[in-house]
Protein backbone atom coordinates (compact mmCIF):
# COMPACT_ATOMS: atom_id res chain seq x y z
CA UNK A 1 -28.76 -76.88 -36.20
CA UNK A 2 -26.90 -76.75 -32.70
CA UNK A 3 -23.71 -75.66 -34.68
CA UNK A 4 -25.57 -72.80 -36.53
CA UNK A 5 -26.99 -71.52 -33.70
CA UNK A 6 -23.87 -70.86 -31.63
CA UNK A 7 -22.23 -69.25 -34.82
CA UNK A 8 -25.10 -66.75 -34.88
CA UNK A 9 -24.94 -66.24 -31.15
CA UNK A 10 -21.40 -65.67 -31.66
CA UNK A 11 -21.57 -62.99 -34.89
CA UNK A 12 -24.16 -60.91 -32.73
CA UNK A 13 -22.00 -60.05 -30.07
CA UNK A 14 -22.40 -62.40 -26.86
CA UNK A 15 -18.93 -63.90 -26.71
CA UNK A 16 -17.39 -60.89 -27.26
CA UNK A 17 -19.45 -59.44 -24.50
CA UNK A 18 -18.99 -62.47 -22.10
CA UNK A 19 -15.12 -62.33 -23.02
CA UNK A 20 -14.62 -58.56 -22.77
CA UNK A 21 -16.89 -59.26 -18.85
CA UNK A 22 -13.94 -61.96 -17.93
CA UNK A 23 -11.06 -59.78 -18.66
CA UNK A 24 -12.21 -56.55 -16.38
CA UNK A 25 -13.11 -59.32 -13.69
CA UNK A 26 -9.38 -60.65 -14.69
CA UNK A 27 -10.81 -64.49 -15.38
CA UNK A 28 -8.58 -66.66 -17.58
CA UNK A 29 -9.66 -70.19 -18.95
CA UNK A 30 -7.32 -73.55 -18.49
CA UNK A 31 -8.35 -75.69 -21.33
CA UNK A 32 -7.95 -79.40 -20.52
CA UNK A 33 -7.88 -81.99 -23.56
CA UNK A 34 -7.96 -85.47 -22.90
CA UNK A 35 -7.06 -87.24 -26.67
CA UNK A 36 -6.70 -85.69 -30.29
CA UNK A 37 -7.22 -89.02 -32.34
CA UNK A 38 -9.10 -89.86 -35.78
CA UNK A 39 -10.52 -92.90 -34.49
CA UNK A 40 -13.66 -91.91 -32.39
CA UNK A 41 -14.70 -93.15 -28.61
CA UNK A 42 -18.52 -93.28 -27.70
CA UNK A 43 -17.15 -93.18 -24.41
CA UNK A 44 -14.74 -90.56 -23.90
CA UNK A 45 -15.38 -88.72 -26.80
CA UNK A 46 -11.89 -88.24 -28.73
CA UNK A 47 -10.97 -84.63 -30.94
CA UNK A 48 -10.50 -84.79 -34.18
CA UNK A 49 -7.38 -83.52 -35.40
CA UNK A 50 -8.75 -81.31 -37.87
CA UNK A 51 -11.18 -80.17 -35.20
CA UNK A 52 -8.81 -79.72 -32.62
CA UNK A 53 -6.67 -77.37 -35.65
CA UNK A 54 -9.76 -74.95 -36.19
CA UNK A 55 -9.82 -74.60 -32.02
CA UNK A 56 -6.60 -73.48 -32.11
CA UNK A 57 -6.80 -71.27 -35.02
CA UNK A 58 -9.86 -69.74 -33.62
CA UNK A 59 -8.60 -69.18 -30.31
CA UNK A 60 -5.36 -67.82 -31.21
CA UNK A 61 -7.36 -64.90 -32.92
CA UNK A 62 -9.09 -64.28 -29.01
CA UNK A 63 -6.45 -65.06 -26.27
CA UNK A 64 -2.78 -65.00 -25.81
CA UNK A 65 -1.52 -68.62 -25.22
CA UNK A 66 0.52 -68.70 -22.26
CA UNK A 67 2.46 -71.20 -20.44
CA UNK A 68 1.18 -72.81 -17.19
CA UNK A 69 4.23 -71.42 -14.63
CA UNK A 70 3.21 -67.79 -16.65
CA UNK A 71 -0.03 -68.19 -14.16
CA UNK A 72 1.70 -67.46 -11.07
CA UNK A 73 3.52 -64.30 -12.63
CA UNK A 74 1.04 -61.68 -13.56
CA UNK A 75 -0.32 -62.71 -17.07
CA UNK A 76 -1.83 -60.90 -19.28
CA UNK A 77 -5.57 -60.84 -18.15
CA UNK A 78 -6.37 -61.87 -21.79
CA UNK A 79 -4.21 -65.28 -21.20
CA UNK A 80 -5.40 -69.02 -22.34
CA UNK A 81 -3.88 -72.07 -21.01
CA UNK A 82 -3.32 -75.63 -22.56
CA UNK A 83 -3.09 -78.72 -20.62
CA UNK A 84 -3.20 -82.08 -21.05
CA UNK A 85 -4.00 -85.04 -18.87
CA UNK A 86 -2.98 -88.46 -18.67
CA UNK A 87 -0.02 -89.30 -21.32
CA UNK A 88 -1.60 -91.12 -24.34
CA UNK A 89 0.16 -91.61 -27.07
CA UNK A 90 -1.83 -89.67 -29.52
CA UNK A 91 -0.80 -86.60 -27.75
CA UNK A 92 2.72 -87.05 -29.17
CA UNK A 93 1.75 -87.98 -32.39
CA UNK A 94 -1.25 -86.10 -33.33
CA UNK A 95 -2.06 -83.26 -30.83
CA UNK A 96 1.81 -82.51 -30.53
CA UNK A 97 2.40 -81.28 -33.95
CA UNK A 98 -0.26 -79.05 -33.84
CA UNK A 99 0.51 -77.46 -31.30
CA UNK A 100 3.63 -76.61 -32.06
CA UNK A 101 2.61 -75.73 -35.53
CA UNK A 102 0.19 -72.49 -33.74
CA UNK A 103 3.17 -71.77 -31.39
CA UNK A 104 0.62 -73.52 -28.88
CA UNK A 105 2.58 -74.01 -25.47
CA UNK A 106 1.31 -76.55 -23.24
CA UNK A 107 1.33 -78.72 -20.19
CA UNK A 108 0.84 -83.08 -20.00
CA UNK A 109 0.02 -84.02 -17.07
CA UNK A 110 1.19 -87.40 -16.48
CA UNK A 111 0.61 -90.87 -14.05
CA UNK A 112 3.70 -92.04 -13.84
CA UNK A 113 2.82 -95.65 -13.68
CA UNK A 114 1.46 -95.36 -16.72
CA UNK A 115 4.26 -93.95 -18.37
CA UNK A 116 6.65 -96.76 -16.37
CA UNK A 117 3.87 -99.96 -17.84
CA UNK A 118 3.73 -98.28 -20.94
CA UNK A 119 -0.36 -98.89 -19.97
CA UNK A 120 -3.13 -96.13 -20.45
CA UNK A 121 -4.81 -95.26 -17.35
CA UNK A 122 -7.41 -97.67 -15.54
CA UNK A 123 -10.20 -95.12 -16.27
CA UNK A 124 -9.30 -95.99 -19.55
CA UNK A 125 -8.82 -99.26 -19.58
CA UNK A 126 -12.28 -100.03 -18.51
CA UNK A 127 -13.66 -98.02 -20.78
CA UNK A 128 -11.96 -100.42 -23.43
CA UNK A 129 -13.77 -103.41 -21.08
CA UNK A 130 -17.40 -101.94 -22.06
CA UNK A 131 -16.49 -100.45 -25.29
CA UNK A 132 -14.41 -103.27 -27.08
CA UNK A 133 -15.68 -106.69 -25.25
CA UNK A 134 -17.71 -109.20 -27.60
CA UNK A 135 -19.31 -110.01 -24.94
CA UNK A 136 -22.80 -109.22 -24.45
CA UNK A 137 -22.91 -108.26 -20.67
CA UNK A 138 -20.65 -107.87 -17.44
CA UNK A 139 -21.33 -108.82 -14.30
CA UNK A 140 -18.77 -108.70 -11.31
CA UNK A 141 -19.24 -107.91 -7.31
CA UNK A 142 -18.42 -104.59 -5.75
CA UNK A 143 -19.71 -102.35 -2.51
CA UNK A 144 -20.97 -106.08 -1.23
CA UNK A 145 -23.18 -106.19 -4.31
CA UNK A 146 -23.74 -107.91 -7.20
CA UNK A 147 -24.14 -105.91 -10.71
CA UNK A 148 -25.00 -106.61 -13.99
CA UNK A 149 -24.57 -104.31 -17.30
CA UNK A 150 -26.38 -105.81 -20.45
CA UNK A 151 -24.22 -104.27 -23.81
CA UNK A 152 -26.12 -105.07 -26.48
CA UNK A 153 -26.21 -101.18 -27.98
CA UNK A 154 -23.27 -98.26 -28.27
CA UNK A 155 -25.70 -96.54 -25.80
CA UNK A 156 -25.89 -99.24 -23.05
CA UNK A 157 -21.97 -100.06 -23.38
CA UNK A 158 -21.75 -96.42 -22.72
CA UNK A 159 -24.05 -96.49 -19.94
CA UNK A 160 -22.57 -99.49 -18.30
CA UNK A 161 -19.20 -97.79 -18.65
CA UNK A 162 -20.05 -94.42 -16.63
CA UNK A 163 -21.80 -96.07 -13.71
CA UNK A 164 -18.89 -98.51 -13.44
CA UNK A 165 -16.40 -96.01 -13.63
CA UNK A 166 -18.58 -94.15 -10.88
CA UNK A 167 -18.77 -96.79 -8.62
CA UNK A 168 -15.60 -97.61 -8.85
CA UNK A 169 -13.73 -94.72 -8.08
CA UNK A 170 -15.80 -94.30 -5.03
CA UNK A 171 -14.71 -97.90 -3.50
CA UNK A 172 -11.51 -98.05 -1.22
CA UNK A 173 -8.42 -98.26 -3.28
CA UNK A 174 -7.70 -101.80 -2.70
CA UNK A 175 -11.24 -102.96 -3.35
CA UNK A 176 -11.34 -100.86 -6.36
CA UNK A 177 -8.10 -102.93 -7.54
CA UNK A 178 -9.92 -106.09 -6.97
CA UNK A 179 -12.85 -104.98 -9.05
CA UNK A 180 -10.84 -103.78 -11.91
CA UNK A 181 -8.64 -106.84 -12.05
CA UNK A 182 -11.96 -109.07 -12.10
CA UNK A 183 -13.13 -107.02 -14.78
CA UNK A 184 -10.29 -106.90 -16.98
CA UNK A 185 -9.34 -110.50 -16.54
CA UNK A 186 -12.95 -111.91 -17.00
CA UNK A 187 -13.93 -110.03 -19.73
CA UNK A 188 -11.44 -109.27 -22.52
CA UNK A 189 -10.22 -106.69 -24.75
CA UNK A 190 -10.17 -106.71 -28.46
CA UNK A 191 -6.35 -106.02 -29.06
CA UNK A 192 -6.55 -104.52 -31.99
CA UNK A 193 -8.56 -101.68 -30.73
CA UNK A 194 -6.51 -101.05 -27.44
CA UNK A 195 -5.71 -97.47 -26.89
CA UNK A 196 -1.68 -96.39 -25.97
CA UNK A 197 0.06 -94.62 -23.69
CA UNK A 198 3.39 -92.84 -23.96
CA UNK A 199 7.07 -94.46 -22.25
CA UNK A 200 9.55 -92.40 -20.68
CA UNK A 201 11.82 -92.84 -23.66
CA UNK A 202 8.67 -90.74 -25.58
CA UNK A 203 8.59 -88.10 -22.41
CA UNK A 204 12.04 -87.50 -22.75
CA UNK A 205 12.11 -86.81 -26.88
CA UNK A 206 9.04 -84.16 -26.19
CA UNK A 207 10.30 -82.67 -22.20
CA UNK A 208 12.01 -79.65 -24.53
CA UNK A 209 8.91 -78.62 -26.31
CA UNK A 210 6.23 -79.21 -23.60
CA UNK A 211 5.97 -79.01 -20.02
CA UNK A 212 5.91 -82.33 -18.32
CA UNK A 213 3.87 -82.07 -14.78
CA UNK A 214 2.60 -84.67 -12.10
CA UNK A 215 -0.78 -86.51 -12.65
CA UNK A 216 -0.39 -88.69 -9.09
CA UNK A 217 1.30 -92.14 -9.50
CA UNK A 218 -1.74 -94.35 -10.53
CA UNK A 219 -4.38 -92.27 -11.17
CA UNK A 220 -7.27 -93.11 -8.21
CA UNK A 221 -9.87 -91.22 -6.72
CA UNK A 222 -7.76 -89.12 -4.16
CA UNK A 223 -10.36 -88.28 -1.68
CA UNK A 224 -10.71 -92.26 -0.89
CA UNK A 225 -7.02 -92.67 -0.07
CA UNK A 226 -6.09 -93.18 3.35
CA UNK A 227 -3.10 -90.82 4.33
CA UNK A 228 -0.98 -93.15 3.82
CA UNK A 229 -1.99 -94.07 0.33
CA UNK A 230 -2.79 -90.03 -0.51
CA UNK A 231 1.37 -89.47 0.14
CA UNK A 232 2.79 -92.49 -2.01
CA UNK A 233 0.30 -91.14 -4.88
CA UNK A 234 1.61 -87.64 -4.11
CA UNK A 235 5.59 -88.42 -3.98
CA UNK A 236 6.08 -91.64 -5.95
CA UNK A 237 6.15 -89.09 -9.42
CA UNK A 238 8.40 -87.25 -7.68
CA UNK A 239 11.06 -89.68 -7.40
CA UNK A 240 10.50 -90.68 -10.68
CA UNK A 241 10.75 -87.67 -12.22
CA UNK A 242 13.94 -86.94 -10.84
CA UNK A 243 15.10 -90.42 -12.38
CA UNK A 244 13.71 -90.61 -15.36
CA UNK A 245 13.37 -86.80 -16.25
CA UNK A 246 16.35 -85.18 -14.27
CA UNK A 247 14.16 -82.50 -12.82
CA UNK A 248 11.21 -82.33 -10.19
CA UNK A 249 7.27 -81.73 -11.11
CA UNK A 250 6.07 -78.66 -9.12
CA UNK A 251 2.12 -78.74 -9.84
CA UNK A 252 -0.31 -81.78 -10.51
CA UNK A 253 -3.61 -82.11 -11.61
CA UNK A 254 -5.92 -84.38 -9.32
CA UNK A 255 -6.86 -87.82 -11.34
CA UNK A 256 -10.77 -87.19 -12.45
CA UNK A 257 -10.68 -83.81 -10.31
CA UNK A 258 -11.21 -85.32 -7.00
CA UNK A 259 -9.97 -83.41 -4.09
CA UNK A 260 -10.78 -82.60 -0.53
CA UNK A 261 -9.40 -80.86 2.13
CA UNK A 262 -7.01 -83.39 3.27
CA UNK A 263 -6.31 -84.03 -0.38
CA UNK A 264 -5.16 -80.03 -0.20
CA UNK A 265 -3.46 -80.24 2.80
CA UNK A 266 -1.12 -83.01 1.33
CA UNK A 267 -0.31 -81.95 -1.59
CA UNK A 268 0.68 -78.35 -0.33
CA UNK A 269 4.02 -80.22 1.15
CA UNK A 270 4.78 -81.60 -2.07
CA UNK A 271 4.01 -79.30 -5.03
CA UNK A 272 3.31 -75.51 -5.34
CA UNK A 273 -0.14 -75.83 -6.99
CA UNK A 274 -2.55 -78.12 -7.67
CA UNK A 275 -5.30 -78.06 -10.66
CA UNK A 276 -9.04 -79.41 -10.64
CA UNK A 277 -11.47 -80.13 -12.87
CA UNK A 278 -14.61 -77.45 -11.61
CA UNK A 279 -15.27 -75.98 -15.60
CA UNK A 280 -14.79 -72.84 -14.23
CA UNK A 281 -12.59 -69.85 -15.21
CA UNK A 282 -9.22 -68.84 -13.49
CA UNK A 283 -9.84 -66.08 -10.57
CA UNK A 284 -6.03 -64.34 -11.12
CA UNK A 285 -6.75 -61.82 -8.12
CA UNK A 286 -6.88 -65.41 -6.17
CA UNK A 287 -3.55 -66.63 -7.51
CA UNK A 288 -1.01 -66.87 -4.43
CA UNK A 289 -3.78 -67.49 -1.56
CA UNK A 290 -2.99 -70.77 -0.78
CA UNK A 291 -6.16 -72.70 -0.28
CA UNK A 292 -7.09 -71.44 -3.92
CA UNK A 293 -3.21 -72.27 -5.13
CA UNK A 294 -4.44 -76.55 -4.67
CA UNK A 295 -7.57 -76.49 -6.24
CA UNK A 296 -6.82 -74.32 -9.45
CA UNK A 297 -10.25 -74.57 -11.89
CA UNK A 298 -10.25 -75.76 -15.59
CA UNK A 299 -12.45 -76.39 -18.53
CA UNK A 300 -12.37 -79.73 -19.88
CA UNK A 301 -13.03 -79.75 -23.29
CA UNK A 302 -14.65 -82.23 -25.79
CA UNK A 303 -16.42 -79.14 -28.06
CA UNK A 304 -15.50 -79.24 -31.79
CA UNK A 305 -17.46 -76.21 -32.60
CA UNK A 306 -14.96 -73.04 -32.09
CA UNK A 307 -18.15 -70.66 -31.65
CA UNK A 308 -19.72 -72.88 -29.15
CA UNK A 309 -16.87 -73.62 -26.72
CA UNK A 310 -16.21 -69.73 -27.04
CA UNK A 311 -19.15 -69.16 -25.63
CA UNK A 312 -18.55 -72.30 -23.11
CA UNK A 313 -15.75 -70.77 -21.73
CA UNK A 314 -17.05 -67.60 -21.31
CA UNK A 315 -19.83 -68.66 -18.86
CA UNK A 316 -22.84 -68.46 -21.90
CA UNK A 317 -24.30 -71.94 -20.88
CA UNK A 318 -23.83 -71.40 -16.84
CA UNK A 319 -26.50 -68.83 -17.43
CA UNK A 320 -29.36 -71.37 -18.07
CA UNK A 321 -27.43 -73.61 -15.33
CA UNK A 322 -25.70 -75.85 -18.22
């Protein structure tokens, strides 16, 4: 029903009237995908590659797919952006080839210790904890207190996950590490379900055909780093893109879109712009101030109706305050 509805919003006119709004008002979209995989997540829901084809296929027919530097040099106001976050390996094997099959160019974001372990990010790795444990609840200590999850249903698994992710992130770093380890040490994984992330020997065989950008060094929270923390997360992909990659990253998209001023400040000595996660559309008369420069807006994505995330991205749901 949902998906019928949105195709007949679309075929009378109110994308194309949305759209045709964002281009005088010169408003792009960057579209951020996660993973394109077969196997679904009740987590953190996964595209379909077949689903993630018709996207493309549909959007090709509305914008002009542009690379990300193309941002900062006048593009045309009817532009679309790809990006990618956090290097799994499915994006090389699945979301990769279809990509390149549309003429698709696009941006991975990458944690670098990730790529260096060969280990999916911790975000991710907990949800494996909650999604994948036989176990039938979780208990462990953080913020000075003790909590329990109960996971016997998809729905409370997926319940448990979110709030633990939540209150995680917003712990100190190092007591967030603590947590984690407990977690992942006390309450095992079922291997054969473990999700994977991409090496810098698979970087390097895809660095020609897509644009390889910073995604901090570990993936925290950034607004809970002390300074001191903030600036190793900042440089340390840096120096190993340089090593590994022969060249330097000159943009990065903040883990889970957390920033703050200080988070701004920083990063404006290390890169030239810096990308969020506010679901909001591109303001290209702002591109070049600086405070707008570090906290760059994009659309995450999980839609696999074309009509409905046309209609996403052209503000239709922020006008009932979705």
């Amino acid at each position: 029903m949902r998906k019928t509805i949105f195709k007949i919003l679309y075929y009378i006119g109110i994308g194309h009237i949305l759209h045709l709004f964002n281009i005088i008002n010169n408003k792009i979209p960057i579209l951020l995908f996660h993973r394109v995989s077969e196997e679904p997540d009740f987590v953190w829901p996964t595209i379909n590659p077949q689903d993630f084809e018709t996207l493309l296929s549909f959007l090709k027919k509305k914008y002009a797919f542009t690379p990300l530097n193309k941002l900062f040099e006048r593009p045309s106001k009817n532009s679309c952006i790809i990006v990618f976050d956090d290097g799994f390996q499915d994006f090389k094997e699945t979301a990769l080839p279809i990509l390149k099959k549309y003429k698709v160019p696009s941006t991975l974001f990458i944690p670098t210790k990730s790529i260096i372990e060969n280990r999916i990010v911790w975000t991710s790795v907990l949800d494996g904890v909650f999604r994948n444990t036989k176990t039938k609840s979780v208990e462990f200590i953080a913020a000075d207190r003790k909590h329990v999850f109960n996971l016997d249903s998809e729905e409370s698994r997926f319940k448990a996950a979110i709030r633990t992710q939540t209150l995680l992130k917003k712990l100190p770093n190092n007591e967030r590490i603590i947590a984690f380890d407990y977690l992942i040490n006390n309450y095992p994984l079922d291997e054969g379900k473990n999700i994977s992330s991409m090496g810098w020997d698979d970087i390097n065989q895809i660095k020609e055909e897509v644009n390889i950008e910073s995604h901090s060094h570990s993936h925290p929270y950034l607004p809970n780093l002390s300074r001191e923390e903030l600036i190793e997360e900042l440089t340390q992909p840096l120096v190993f893109s340089e090593i590994n990659l022969s060249t330097k990253f000159n943009y990065i998209s903040y883990p889970m879109g957390g920033y703050n001023a200080e988070t701004i400040k920083e990063t404006s000595n290390y890169y030239k712009a810096g990308f969020a996660v506010d679901n909001n559309l591109v303001k290209l008369n702002s591109i070049g101030s600086k405070d707008y420069n570090y906290k760059i807006p994009r659309i995450n994505v999980t839609d696999t109706n074309p009509y409905e995330l046309f209609l996403r991205i052209n503000g239709f749901h922020k006008l009932f305050g979705k």
